[in-house]
N, C-alpha and C. Protein backbone atom coordinates (compact mmCIF):
# COMPACT_ATOMS: atom_id res chain seq x y z
N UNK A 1 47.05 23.11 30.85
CA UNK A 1 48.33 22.61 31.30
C UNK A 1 49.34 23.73 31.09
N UNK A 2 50.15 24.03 32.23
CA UNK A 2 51.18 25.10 31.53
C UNK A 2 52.60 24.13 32.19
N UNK A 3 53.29 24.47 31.24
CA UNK A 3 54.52 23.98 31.45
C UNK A 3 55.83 25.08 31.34
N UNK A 4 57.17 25.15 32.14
CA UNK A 4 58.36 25.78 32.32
C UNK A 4 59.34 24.51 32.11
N UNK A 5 60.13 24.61 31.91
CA UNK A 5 61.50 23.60 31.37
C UNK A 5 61.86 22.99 32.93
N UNK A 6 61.14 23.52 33.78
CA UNK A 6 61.89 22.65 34.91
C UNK A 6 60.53 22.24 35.92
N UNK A 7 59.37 22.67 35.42
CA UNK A 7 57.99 22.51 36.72
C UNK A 7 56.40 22.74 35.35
N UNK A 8 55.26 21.62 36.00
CA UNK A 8 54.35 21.12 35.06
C UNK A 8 53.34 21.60 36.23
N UNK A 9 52.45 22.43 35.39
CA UNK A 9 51.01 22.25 36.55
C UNK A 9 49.55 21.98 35.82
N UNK A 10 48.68 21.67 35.66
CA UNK A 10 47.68 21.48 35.14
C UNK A 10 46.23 21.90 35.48
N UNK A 11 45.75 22.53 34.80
CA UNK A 11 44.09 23.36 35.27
C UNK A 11 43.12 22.97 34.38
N UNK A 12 41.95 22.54 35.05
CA UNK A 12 40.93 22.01 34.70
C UNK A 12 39.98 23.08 34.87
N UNK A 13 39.28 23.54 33.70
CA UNK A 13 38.61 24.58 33.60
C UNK A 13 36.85 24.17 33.74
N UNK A 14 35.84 24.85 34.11
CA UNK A 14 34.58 23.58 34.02
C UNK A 14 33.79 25.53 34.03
N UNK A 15 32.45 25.21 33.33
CA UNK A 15 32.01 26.32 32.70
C UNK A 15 30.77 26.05 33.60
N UNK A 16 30.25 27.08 33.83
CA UNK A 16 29.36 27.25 35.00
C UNK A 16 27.83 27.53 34.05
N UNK A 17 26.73 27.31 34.68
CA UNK A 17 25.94 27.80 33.88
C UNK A 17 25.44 28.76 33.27
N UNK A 18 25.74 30.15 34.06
CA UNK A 18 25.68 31.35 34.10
C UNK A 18 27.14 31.71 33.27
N UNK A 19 28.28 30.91 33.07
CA UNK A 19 29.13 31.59 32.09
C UNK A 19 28.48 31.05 30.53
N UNK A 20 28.05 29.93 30.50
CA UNK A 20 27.13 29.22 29.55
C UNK A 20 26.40 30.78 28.70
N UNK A 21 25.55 31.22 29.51
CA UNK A 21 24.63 32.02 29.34
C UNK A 21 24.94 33.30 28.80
N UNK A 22 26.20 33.60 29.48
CA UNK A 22 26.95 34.60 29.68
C UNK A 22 27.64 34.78 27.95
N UNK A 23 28.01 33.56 27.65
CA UNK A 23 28.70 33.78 26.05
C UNK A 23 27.61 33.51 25.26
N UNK A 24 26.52 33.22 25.52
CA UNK A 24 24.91 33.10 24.89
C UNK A 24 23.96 34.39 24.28
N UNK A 25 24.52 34.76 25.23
CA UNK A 25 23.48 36.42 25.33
C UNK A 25 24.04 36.97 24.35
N UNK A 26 23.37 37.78 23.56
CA UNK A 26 23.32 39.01 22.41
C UNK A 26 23.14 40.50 23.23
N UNK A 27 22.97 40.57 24.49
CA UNK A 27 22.47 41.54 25.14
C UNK A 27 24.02 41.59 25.89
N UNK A 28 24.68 43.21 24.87
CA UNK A 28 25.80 43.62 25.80
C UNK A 28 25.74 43.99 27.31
N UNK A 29 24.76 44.73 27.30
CA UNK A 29 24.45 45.16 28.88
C UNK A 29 24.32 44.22 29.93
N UNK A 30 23.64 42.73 29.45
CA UNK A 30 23.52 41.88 30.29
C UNK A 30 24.80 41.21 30.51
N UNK A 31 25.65 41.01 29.72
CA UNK A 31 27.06 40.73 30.08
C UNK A 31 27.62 41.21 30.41
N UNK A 32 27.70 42.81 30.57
CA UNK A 32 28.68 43.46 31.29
C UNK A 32 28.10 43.59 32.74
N UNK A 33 26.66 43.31 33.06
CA UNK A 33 26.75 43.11 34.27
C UNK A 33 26.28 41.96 35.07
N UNK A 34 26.63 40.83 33.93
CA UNK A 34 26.44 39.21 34.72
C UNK A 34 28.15 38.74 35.37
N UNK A 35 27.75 38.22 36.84
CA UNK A 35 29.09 37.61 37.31
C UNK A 35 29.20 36.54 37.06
N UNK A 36 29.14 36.24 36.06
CA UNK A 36 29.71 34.47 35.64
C UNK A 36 31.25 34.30 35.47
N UNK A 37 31.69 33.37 35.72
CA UNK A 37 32.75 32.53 35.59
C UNK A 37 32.99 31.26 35.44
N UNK A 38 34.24 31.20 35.28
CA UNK A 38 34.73 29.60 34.90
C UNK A 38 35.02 29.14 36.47
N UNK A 39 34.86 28.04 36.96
CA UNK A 39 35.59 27.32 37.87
C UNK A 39 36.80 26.93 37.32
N UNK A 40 38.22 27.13 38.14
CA UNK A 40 39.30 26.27 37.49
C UNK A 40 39.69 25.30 38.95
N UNK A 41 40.54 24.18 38.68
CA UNK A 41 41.00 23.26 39.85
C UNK A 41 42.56 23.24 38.88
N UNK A 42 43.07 23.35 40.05
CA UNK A 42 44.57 23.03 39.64
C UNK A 42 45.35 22.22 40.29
N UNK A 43 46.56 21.57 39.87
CA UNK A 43 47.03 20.77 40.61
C UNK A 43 48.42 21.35 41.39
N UNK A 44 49.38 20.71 42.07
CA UNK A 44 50.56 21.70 42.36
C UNK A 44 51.40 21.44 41.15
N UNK A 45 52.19 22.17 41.46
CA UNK A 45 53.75 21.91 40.35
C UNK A 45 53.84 20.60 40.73
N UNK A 46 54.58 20.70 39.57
CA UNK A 46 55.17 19.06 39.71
C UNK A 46 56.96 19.38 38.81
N UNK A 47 57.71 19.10 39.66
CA UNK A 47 59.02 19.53 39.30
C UNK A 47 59.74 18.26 38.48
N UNK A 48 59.73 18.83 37.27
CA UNK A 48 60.82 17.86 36.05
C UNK A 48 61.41 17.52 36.15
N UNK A 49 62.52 18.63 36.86
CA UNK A 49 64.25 18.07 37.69
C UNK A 49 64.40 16.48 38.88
N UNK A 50 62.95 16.66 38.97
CA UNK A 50 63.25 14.99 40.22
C UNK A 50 62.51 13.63 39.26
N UNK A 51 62.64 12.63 39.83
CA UNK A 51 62.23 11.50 39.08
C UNK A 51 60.47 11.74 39.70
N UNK A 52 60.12 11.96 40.81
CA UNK A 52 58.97 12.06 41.66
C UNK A 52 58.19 12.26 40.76
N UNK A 53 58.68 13.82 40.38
CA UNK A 53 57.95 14.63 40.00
C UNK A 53 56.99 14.20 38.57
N UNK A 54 58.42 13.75 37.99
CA UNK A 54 57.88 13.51 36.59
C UNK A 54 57.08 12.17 36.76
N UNK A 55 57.08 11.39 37.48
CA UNK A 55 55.94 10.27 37.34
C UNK A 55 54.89 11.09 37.63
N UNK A 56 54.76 11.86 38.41
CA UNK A 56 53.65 12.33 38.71
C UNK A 56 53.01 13.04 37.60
N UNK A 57 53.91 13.90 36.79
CA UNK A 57 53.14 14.99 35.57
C UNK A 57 52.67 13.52 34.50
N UNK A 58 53.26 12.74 34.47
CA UNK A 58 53.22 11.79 33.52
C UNK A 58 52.03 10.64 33.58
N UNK A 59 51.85 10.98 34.99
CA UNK A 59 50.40 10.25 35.65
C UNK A 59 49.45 10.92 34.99
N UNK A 60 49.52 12.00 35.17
CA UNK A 60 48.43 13.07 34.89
C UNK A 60 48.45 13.03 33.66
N UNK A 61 49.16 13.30 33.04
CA UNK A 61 49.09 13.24 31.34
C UNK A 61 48.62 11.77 30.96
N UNK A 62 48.93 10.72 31.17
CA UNK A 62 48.10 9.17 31.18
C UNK A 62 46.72 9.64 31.58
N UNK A 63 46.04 10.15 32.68
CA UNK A 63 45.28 10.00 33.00
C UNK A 63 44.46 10.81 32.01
N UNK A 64 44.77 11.89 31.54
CA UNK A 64 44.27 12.79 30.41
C UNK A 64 43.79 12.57 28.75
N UNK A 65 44.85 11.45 28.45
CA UNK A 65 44.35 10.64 27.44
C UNK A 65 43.60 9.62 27.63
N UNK A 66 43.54 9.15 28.86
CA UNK A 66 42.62 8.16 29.38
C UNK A 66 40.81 8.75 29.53
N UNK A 67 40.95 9.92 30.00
CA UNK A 67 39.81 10.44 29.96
C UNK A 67 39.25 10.94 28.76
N UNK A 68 40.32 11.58 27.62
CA UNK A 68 39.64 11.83 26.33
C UNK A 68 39.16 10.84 25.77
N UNK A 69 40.06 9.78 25.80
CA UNK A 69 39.56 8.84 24.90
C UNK A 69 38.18 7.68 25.20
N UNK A 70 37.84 8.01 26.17
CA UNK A 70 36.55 7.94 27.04
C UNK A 70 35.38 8.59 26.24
N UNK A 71 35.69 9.78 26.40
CA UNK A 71 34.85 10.87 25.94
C UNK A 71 34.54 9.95 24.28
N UNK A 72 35.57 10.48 23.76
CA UNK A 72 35.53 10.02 22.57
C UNK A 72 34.68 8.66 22.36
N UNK A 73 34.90 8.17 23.00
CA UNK A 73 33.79 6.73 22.98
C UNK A 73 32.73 6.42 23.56
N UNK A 74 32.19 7.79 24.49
CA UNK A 74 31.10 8.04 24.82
C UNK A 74 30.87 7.34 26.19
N UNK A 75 31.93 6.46 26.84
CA UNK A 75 32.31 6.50 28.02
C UNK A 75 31.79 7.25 29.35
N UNK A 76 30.72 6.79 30.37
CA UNK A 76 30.76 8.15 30.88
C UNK A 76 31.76 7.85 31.98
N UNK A 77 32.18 8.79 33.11
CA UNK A 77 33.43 8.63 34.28
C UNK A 77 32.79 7.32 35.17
N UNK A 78 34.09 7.35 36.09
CA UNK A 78 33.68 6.56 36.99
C UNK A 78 32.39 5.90 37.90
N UNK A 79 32.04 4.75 37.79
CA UNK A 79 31.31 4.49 38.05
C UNK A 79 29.76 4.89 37.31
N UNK A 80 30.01 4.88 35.94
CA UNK A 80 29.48 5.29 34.82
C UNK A 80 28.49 6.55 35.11
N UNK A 81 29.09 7.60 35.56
CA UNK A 81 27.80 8.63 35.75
C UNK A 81 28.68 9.70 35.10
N UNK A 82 28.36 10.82 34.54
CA UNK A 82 28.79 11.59 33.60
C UNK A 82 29.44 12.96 34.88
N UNK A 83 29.86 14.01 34.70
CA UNK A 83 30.11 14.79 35.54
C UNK A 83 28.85 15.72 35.55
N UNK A 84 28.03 15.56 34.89
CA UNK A 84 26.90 16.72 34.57
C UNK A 84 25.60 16.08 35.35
N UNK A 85 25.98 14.75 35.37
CA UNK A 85 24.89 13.99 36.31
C UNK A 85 24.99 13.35 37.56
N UNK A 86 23.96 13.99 38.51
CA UNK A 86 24.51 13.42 39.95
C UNK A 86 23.73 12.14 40.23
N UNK A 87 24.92 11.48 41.20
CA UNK A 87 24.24 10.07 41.55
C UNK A 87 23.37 10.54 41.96
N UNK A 88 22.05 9.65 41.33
CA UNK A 88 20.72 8.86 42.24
C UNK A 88 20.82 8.70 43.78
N UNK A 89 20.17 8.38 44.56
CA UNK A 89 20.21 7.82 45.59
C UNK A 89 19.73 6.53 45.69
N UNK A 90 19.46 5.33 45.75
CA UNK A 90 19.08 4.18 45.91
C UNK A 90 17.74 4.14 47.02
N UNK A 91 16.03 4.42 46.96
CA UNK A 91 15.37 4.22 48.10
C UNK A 91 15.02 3.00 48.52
N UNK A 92 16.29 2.11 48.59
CA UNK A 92 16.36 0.98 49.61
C UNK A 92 16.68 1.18 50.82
């Protein structure tokens, strides 16, 4: 989340497998020449100065404790499937 006194944006960082690996390895050489990275998703600004805005950062921040505290209870997301696990398909 970074915030300025007048605009809120928020980045969701998600670790790839190869960055996994990447902070795993004992082998300098192999890290200096593995391309791993983080995926980030971000959202737009969201400007403080309007009422809009701030429901909106304030959504997001609800929605953020809503999701930790998930976690925390072992909760998985929507429609109970974890982000690490993809829906099934149903062979009906």
């Amino acid at each position: 989340m970074t915030m300025t006194q007048t605009f809120m944006r928020f980045l969701h960082f998600r670790r790839t497998e190869a960055y996994v690996q990447y902070l795993l390895s004992n082998d300098i050489q192999q890290q200096r020449s593995s391309d791993a990275f983080l995926e980030v998703i971000e959202s737009e600004f969201f400007a403080l100065d309007s009422q809009g805005g701030r429901i909106y950062a304030l959504c997001n921040l609800l929605g953020l404790v809503n999701f930790w505290d998930e976690q925390r209870k072992g909760v998985k997301g929507p429609g109970g499937v974890s982000e690490e696990e993809p829906e099934k398909e149903s062979e009906d």
